[in-house]
PDB file of N, CA and C in Angstrom:
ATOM      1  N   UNK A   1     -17.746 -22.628   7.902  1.00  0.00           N
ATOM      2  CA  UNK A   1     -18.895 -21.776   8.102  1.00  0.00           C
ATOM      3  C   UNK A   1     -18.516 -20.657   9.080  1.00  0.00           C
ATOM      4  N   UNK A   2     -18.586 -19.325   8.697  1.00  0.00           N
ATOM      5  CA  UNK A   2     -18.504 -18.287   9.894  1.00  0.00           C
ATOM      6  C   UNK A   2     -19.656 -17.484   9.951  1.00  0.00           C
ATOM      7  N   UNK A   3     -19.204 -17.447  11.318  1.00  0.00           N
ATOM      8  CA  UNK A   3     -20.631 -17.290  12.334  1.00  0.00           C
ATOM      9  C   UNK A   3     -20.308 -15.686  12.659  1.00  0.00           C
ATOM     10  N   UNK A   4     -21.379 -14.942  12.588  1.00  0.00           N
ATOM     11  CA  UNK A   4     -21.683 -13.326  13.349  1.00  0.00           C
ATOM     12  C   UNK A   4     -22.148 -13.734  14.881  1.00  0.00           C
ATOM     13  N   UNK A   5     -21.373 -13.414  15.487  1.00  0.00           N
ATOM     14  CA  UNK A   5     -21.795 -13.123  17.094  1.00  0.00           C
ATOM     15  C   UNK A   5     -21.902 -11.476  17.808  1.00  0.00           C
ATOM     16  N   UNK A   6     -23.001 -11.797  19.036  1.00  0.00           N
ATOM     17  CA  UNK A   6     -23.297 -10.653  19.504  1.00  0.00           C
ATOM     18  C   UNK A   6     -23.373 -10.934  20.660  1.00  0.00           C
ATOM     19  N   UNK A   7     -22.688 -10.689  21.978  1.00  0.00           N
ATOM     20  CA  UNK A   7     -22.998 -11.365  23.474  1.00  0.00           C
ATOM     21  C   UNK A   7     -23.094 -12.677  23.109  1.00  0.00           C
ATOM     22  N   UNK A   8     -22.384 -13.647  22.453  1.00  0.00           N
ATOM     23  CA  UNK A   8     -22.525 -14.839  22.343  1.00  0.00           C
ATOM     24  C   UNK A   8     -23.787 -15.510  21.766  1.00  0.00           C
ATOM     25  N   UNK A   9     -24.445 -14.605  21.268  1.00  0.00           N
ATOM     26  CA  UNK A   9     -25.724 -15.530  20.609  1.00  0.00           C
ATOM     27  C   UNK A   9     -25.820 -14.912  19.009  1.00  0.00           C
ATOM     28  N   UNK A  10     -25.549 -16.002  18.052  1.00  0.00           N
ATOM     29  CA  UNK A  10     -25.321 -16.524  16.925  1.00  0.00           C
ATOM     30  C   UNK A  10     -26.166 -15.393  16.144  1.00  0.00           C
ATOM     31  N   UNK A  11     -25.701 -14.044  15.480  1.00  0.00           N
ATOM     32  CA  UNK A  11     -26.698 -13.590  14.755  1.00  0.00           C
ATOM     33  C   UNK A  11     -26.753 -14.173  13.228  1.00  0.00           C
ATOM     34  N   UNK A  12     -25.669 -14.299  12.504  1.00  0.00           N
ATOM     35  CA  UNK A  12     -25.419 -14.807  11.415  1.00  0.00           C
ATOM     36  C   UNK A  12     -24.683 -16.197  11.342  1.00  0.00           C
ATOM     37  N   UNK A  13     -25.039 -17.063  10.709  1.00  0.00           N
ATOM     38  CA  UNK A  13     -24.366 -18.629  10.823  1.00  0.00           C
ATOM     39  C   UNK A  13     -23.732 -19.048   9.553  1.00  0.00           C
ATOM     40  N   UNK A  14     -23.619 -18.022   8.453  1.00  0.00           N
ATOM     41  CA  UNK A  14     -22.993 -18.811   7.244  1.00  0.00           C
ATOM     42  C   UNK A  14     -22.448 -17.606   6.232  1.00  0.00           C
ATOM     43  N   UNK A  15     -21.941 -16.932   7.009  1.00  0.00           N
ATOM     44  CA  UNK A  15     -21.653 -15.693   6.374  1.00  0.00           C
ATOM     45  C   UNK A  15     -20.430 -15.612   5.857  1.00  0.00           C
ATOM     46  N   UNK A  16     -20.572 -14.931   3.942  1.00  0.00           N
ATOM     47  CA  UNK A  16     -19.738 -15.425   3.483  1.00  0.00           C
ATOM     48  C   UNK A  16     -18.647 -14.006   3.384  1.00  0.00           C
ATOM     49  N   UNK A  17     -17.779 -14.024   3.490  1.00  0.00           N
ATOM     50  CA  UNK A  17     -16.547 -12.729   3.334  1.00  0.00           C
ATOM     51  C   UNK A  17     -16.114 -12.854   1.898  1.00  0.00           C
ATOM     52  N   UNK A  18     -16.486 -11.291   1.822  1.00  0.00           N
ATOM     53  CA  UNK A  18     -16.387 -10.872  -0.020  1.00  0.00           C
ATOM     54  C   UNK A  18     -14.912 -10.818  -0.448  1.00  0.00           C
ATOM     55  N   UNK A  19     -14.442 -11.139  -1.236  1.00  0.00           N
ATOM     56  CA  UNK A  19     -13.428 -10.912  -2.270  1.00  0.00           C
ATOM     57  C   UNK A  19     -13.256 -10.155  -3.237  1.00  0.00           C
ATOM     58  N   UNK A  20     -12.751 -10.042  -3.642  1.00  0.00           N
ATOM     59  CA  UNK A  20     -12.403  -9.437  -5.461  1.00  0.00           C
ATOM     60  C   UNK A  20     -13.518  -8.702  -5.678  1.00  0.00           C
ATOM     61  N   UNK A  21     -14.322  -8.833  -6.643  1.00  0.00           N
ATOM     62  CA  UNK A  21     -15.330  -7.822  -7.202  1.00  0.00           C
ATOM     63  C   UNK A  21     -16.243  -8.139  -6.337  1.00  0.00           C
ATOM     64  N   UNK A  22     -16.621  -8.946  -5.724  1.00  0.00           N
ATOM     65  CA  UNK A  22     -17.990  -9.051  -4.680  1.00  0.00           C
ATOM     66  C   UNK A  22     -17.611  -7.789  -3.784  1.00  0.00           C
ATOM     67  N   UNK A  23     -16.339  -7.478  -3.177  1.00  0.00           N
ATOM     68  CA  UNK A  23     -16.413  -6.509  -2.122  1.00  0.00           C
ATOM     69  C   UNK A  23     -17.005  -5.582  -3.066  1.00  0.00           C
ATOM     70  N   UNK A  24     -17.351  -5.174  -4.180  1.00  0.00           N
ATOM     71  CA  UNK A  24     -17.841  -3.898  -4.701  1.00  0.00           C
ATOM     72  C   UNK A  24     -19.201  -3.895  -5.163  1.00  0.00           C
ATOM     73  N   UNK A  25     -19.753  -4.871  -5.201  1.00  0.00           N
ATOM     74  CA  UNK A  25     -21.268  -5.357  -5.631  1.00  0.00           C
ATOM     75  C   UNK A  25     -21.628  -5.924  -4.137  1.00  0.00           C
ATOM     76  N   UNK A  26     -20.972  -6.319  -3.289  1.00  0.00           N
ATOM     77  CA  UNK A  26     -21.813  -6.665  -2.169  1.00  0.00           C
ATOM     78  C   UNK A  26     -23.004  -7.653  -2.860  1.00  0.00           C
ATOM     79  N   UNK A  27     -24.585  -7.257  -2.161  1.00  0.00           N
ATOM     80  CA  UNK A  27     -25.418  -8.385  -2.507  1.00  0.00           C
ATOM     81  C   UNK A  27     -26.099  -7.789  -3.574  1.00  0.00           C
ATOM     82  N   UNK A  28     -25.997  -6.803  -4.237  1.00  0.00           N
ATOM     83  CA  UNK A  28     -26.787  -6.460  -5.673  1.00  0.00           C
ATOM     84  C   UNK A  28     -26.836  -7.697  -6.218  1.00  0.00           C
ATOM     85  N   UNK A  29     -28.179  -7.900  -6.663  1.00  0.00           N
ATOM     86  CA  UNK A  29     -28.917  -8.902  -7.626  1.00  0.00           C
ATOM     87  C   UNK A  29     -28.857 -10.323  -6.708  1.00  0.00           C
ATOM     88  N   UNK A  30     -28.793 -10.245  -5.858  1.00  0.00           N
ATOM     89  CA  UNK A  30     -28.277 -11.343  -4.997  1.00  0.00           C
ATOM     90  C   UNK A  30     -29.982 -12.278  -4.463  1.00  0.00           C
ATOM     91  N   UNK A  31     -30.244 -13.554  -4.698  1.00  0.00           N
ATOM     92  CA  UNK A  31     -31.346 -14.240  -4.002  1.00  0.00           C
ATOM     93  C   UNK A  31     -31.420 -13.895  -2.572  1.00  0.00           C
ATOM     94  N   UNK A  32     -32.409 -14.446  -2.161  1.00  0.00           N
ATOM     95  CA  UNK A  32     -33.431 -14.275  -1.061  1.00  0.00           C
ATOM     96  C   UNK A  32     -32.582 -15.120  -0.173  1.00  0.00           C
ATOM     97  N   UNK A  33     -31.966 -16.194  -0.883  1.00  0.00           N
ATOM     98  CA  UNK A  33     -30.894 -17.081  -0.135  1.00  0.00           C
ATOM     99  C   UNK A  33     -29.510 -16.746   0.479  1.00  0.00           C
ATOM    100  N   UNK A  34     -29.454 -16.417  -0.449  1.00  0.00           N
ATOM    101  CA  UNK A  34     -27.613 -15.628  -0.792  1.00  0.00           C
ATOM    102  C   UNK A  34     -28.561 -14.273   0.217  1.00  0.00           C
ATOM    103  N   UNK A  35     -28.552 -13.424   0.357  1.00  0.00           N
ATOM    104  CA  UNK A  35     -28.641 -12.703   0.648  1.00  0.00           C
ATOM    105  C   UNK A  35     -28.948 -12.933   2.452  1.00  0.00           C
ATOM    106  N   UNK A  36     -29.870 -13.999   2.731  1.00  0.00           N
ATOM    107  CA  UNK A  36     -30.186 -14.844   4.286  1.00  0.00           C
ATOM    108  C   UNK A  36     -28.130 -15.429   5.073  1.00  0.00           C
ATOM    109  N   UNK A  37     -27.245 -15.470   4.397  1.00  0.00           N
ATOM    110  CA  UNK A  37     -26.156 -15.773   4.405  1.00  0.00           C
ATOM    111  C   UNK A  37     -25.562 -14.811   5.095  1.00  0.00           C
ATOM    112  N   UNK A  38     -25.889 -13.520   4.426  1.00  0.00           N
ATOM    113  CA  UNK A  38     -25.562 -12.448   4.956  1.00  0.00           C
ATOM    114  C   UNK A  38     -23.511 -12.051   4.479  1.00  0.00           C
ATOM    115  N   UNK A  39     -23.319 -10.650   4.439  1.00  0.00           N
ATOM    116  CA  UNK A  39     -22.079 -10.473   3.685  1.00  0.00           C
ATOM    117  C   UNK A  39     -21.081  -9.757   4.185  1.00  0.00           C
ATOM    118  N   UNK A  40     -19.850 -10.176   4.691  1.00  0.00           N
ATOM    119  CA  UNK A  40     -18.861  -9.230   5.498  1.00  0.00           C
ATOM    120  C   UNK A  40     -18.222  -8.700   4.311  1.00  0.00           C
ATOM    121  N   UNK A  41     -17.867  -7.022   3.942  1.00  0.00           N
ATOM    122  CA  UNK A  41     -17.135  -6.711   2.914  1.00  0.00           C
ATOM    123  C   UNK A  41     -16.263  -5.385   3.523  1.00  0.00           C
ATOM    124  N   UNK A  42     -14.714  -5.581   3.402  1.00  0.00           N
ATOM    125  CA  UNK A  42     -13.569  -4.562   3.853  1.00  0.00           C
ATOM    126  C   UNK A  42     -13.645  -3.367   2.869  1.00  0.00           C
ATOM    127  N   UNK A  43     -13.657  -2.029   3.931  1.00  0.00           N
ATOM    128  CA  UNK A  43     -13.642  -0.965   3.668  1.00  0.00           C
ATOM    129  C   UNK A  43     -12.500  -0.995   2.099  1.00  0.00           C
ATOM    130  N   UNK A  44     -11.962  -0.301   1.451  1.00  0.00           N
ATOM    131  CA  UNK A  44     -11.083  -0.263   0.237  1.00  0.00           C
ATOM    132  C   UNK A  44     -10.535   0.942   0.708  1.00  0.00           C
ATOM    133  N   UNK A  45      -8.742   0.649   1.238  1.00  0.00           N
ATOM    134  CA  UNK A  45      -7.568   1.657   2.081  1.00  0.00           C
ATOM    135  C   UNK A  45      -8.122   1.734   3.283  1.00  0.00           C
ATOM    136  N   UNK A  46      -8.922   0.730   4.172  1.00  0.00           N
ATOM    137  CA  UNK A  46      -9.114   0.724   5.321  1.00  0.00           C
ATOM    138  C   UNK A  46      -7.871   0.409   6.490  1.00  0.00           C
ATOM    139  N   UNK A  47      -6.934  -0.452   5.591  1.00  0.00           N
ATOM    140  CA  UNK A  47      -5.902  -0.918   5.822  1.00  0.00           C
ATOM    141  C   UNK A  47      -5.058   0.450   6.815  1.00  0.00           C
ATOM    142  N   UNK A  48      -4.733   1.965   5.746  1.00  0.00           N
ATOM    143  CA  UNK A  48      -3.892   2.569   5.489  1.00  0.00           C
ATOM    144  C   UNK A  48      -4.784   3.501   7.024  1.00  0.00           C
ATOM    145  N   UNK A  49      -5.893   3.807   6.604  1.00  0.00           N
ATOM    146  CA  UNK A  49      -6.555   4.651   7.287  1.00  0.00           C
ATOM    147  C   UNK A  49      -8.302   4.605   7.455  1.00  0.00           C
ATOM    148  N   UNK A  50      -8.831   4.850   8.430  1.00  0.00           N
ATOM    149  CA  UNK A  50     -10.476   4.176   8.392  1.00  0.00           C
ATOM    150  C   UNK A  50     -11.258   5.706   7.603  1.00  0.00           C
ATOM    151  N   UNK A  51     -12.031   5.371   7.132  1.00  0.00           N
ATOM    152  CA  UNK A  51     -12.824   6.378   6.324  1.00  0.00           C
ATOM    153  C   UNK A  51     -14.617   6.576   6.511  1.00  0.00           C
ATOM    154  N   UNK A  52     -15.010   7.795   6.394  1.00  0.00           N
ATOM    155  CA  UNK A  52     -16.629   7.157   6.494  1.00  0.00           C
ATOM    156  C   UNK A  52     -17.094   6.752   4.836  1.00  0.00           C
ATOM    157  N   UNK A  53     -17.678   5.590   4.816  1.00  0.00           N
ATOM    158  CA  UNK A  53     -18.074   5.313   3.250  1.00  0.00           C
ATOM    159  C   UNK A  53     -19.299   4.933   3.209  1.00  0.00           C
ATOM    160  N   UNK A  54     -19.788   4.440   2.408  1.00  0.00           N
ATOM    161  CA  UNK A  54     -21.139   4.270   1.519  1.00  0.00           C
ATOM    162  C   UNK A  54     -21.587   2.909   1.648  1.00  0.00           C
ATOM    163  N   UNK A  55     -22.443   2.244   1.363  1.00  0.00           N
ATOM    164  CA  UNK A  55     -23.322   1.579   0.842  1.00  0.00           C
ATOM    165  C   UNK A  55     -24.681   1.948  -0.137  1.00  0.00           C
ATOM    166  N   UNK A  56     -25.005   1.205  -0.844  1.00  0.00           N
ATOM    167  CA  UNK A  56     -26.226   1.166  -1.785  1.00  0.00           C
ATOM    168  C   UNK A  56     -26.883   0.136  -1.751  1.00  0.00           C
ATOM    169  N   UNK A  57     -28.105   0.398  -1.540  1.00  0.00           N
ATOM    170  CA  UNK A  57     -29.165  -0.675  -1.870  1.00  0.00           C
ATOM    171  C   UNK A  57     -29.679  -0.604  -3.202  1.00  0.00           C
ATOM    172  N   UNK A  58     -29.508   0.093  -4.223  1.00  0.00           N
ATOM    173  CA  UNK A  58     -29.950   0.900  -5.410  1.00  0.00           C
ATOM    174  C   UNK A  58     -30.521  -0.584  -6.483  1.00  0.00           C
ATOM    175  N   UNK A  59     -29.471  -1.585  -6.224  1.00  0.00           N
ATOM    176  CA  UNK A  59     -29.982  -2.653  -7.184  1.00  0.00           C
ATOM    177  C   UNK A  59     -29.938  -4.404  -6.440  1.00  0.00           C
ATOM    178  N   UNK A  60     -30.565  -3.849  -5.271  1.00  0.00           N
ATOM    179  CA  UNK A  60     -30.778  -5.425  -4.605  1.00  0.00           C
ATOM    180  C   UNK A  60     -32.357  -5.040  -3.673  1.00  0.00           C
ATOM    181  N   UNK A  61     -32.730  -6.466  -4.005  1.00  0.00           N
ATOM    182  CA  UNK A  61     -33.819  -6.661  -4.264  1.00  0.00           C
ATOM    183  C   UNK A  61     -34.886  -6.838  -2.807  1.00  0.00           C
ATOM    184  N   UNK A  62     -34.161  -7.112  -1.484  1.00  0.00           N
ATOM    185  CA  UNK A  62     -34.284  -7.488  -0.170  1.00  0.00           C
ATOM    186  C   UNK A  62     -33.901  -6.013   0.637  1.00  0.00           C
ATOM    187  N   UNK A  63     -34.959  -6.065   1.389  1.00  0.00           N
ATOM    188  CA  UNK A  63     -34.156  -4.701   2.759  1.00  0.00           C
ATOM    189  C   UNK A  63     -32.993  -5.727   3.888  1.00  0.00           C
ATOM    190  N   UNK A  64     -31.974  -4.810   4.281  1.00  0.00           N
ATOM    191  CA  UNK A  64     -30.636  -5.095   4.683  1.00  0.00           C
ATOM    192  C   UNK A  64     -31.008  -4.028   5.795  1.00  0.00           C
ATOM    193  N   UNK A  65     -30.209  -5.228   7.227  1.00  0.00           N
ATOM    194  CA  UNK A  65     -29.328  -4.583   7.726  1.00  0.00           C
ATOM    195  C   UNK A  65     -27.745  -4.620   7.520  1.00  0.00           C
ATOM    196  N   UNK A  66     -27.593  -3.093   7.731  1.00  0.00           N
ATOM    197  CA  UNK A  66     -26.043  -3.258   7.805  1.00  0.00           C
ATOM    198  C   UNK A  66     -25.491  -2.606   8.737  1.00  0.00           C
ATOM    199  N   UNK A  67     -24.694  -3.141   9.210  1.00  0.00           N
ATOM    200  CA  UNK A  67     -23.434  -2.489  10.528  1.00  0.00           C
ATOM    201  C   UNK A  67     -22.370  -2.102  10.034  1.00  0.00           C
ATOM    202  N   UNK A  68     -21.582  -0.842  10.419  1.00  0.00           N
ATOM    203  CA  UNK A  68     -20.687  -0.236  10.086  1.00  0.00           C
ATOM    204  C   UNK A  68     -19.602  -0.557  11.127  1.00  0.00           C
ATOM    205  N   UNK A  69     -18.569  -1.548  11.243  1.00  0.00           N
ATOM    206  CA  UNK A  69     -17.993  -1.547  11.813  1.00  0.00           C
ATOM    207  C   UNK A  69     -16.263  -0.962  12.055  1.00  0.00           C
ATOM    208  N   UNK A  70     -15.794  -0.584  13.296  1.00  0.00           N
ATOM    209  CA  UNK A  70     -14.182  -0.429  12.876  1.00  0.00           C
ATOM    210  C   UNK A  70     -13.213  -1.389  12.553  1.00  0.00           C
ATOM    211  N   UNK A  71     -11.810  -1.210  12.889  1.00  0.00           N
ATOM    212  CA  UNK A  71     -11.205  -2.007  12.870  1.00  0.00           C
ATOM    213  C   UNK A  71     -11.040  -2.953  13.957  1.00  0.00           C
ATOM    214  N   UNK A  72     -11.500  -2.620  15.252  1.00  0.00           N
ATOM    215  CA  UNK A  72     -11.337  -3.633  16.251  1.00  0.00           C
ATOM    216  C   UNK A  72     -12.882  -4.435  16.415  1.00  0.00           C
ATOM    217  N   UNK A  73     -13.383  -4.227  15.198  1.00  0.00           N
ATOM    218  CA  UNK A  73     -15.320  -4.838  15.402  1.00  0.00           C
ATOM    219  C   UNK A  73     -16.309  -4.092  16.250  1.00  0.00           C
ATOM    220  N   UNK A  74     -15.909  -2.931  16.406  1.00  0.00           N
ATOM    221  CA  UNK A  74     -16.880  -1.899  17.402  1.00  0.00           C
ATOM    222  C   UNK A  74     -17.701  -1.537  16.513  1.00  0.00           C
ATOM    223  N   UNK A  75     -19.633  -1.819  16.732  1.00  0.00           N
ATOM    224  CA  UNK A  75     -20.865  -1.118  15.556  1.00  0.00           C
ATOM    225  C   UNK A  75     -19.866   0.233  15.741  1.00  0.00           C
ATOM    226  N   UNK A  76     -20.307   1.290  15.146  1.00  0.00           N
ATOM    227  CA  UNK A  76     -19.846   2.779  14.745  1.00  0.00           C
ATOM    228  C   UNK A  76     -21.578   3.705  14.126  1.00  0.00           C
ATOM    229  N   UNK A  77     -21.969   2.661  13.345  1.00  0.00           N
ATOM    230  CA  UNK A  77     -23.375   3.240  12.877  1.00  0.00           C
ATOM    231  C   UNK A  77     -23.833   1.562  12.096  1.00  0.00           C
ATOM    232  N   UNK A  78     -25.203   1.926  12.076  1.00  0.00           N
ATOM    233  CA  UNK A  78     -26.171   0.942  11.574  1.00  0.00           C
ATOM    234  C   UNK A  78     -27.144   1.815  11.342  1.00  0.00           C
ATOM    235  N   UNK A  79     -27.670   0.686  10.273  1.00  0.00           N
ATOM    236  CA  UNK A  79     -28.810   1.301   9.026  1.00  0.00           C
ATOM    237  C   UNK A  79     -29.979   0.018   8.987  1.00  0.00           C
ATOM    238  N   UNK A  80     -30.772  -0.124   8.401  1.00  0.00           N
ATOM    239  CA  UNK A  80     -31.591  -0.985   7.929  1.00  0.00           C
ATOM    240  C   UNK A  80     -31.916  -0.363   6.165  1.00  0.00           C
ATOM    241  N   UNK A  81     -31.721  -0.807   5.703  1.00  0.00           N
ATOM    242  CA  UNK A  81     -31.622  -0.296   4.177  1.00  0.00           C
ATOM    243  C   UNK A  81     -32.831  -0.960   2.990  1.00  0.00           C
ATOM    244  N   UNK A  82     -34.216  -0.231   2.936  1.00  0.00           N
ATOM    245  CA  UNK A  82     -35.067  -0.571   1.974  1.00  0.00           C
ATOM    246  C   UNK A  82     -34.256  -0.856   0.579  1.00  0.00           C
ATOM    247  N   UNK A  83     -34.997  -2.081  -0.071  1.00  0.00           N
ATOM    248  CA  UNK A  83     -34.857  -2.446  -1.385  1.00  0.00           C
ATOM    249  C   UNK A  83     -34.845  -0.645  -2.083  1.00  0.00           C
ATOM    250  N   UNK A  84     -33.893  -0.666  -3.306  1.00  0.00           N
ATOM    251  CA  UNK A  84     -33.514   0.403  -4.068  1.00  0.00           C
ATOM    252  C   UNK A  84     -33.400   2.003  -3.839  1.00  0.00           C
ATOM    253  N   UNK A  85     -32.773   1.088  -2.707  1.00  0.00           N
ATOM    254  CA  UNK A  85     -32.317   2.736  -1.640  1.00  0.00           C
ATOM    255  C   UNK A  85     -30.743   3.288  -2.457  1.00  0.00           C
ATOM    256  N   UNK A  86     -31.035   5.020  -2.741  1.00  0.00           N
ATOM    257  CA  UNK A  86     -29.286   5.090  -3.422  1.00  0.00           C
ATOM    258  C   UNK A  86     -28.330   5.235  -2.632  1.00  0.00           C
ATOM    259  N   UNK A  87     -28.146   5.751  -1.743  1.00  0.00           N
ATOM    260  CA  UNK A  87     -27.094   5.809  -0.546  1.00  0.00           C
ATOM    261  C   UNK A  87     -27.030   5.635   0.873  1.00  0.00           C
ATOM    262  N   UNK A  88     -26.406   5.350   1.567  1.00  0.00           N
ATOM    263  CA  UNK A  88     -26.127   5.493   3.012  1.00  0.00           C
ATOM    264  C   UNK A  88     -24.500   5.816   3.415  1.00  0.00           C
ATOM    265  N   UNK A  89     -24.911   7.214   3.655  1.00  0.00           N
ATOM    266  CA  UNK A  89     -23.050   6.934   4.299  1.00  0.00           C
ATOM    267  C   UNK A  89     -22.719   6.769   6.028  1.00  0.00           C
ATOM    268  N   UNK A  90     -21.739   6.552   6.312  1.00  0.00           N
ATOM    269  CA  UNK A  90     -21.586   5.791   7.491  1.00  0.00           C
ATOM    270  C   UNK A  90     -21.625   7.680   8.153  1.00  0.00           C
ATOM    271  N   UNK A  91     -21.904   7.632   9.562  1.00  0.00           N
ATOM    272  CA  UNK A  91     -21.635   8.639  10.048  1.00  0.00           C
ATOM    273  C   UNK A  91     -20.138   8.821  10.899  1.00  0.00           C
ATOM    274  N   UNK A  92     -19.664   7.612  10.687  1.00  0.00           N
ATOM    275  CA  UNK A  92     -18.071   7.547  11.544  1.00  0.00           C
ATOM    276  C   UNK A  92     -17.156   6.976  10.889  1.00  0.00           C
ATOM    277  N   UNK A  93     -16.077   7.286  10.649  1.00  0.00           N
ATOM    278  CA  UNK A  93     -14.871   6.202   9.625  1.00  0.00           C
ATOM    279  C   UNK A  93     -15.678   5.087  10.292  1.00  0.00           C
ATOM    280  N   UNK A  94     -15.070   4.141   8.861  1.00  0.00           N
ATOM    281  CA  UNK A  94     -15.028   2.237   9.304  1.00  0.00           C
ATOM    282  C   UNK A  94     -14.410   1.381   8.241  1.00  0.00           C
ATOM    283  N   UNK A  95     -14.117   0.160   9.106  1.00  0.00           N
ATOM    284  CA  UNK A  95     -12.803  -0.289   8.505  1.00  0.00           C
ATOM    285  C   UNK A  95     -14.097  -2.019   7.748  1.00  0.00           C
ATOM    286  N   UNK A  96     -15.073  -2.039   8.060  1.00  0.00           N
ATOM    287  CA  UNK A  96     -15.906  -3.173   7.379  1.00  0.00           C
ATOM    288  C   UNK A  96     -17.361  -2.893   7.441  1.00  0.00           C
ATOM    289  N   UNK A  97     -17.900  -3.680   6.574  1.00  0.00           N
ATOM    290  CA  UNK A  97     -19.437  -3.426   6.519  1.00  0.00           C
ATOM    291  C   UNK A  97     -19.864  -4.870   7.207  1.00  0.00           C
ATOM    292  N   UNK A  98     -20.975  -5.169   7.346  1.00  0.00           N
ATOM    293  CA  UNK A  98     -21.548  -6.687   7.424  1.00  0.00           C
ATOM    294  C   UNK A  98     -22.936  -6.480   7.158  1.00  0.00           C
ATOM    295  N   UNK A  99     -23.450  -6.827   5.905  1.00  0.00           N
ATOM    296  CA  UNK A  99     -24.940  -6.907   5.748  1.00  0.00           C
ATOM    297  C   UNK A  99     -25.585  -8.626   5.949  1.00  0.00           C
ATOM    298  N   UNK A 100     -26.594  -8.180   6.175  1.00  0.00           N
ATOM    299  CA  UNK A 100     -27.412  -9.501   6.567  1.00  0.00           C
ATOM    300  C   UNK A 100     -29.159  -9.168   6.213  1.00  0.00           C
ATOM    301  N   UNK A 101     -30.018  -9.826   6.110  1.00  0.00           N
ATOM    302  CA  UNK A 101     -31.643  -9.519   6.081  1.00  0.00           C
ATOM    303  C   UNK A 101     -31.889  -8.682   7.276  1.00  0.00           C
ATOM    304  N   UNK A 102     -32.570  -7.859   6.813  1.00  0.00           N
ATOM    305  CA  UNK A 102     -33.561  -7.031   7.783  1.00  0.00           C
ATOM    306  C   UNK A 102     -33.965  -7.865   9.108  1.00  0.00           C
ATOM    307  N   UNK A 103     -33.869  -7.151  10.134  1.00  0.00           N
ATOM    308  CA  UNK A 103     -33.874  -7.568  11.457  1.00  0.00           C
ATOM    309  C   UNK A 103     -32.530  -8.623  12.083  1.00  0.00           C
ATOM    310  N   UNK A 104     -31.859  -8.889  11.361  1.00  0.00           N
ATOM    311  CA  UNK A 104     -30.895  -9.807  11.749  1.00  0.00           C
ATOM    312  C   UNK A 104     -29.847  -8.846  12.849  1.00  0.00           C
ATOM    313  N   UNK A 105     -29.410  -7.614  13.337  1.00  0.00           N
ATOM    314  CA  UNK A 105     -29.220  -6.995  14.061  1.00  0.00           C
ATOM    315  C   UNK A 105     -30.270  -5.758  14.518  1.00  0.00           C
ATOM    316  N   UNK A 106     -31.165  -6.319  14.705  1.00  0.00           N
ATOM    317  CA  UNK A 106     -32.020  -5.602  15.540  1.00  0.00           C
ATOM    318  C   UNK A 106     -31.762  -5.626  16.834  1.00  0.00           C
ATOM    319  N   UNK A 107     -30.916  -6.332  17.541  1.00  0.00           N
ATOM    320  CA  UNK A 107     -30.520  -6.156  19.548  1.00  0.00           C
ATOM    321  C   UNK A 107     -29.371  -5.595  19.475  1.00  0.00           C
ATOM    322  N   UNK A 108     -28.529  -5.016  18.238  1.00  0.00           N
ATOM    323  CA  UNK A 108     -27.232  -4.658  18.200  1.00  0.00           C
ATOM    324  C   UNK A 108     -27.605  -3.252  18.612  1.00  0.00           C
ATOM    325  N   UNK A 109     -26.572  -2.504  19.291  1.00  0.00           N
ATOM    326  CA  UNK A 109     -26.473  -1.083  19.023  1.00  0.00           C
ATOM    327  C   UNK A 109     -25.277  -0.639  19.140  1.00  0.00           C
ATOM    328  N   UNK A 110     -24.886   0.492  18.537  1.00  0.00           N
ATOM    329  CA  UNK A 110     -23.806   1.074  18.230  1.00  0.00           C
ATOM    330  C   UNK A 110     -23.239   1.375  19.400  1.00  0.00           C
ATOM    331  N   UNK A 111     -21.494   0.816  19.966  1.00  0.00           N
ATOM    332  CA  UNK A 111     -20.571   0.578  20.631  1.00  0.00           C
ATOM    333  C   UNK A 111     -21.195  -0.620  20.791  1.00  0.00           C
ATOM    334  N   UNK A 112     -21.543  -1.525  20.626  1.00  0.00           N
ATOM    335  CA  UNK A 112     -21.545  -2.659  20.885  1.00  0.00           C
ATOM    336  C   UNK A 112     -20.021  -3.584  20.179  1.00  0.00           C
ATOM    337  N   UNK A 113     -19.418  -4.630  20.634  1.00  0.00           N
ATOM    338  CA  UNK A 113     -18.734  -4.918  19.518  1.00  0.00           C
ATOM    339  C   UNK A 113     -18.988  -6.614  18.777  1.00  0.00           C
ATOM    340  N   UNK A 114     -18.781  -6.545  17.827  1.00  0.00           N
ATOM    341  CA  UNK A 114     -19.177  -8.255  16.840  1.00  0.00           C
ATOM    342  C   UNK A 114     -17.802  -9.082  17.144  1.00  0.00           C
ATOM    343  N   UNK A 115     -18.601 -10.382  17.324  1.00  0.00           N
ATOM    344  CA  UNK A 115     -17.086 -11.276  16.906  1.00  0.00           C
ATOM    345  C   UNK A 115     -17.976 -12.199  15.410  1.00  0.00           C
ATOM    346  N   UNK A 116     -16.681 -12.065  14.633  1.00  0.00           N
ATOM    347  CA  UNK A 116     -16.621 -12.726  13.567  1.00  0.00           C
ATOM    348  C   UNK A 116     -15.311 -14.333  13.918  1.00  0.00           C
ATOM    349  N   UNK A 117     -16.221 -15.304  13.712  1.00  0.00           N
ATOM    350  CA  UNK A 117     -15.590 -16.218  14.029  1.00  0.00           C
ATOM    351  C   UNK A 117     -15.444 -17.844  12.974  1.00  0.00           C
ATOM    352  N   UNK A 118     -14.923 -18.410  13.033  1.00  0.00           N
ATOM    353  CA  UNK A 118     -14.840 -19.426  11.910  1.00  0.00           C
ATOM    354  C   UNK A 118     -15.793 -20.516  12.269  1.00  0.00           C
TER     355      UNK A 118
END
């Protein structure tokens, strides 16, 4: 089980890290459940160089927060993202996203940094 931390208090507890085609669908069409799990997904050539990129809410069904993070886990920008929203782009390169339900980083603010932990 990995856990989202913020100052040490548990924002996310079962959060699952995307793979293969999930990093590109994220939580589109995703339950009320699956979606409470909340979703870490890596920038694509974040590796090479950090970029500012996108998210869509366009076909999931729940409002999201999401944090734009870098490569060392520093927020950079955050959104809260209504159901069938078409874009958000980050306002700063970033090297990961992490969505979770609405309000689940509501005490976060940008320079803050996340630990992602096992």
């Amino acid at each position: 089980m990995v856990k989202v931390k913020h100052k040490g208090i548990v924002l996310v507890d079962d959060l699952v890290i995307a793979k293969g085609l999930a990093n590109l669908f994220g939580l589109m069409f995703a339950s009320k459940e699956r979606v409470r799990k909340g979703l870490m997904l890596k920038v694509v050539g974040a590796e090479k160089a950090l970029k500012r990129a996108g998210v869509t809410n366009l076909l999931v069904f729940h409002s999201l927060d999401v944090l734009f993070l870098d490569d060392g886990m520093n927020v950079v920008d955050k959104v809260c993202l209504k159901p069938f929203r078409f874009n958000y782009i980050s306002k700063r390169p970033v090297a990961y996203f992490l969505e979770a339900p609405a309000g689940a980083f509501k005490q976060v603010k940008i320079g803050d940094r996340i630990e992602v932990q096992p």
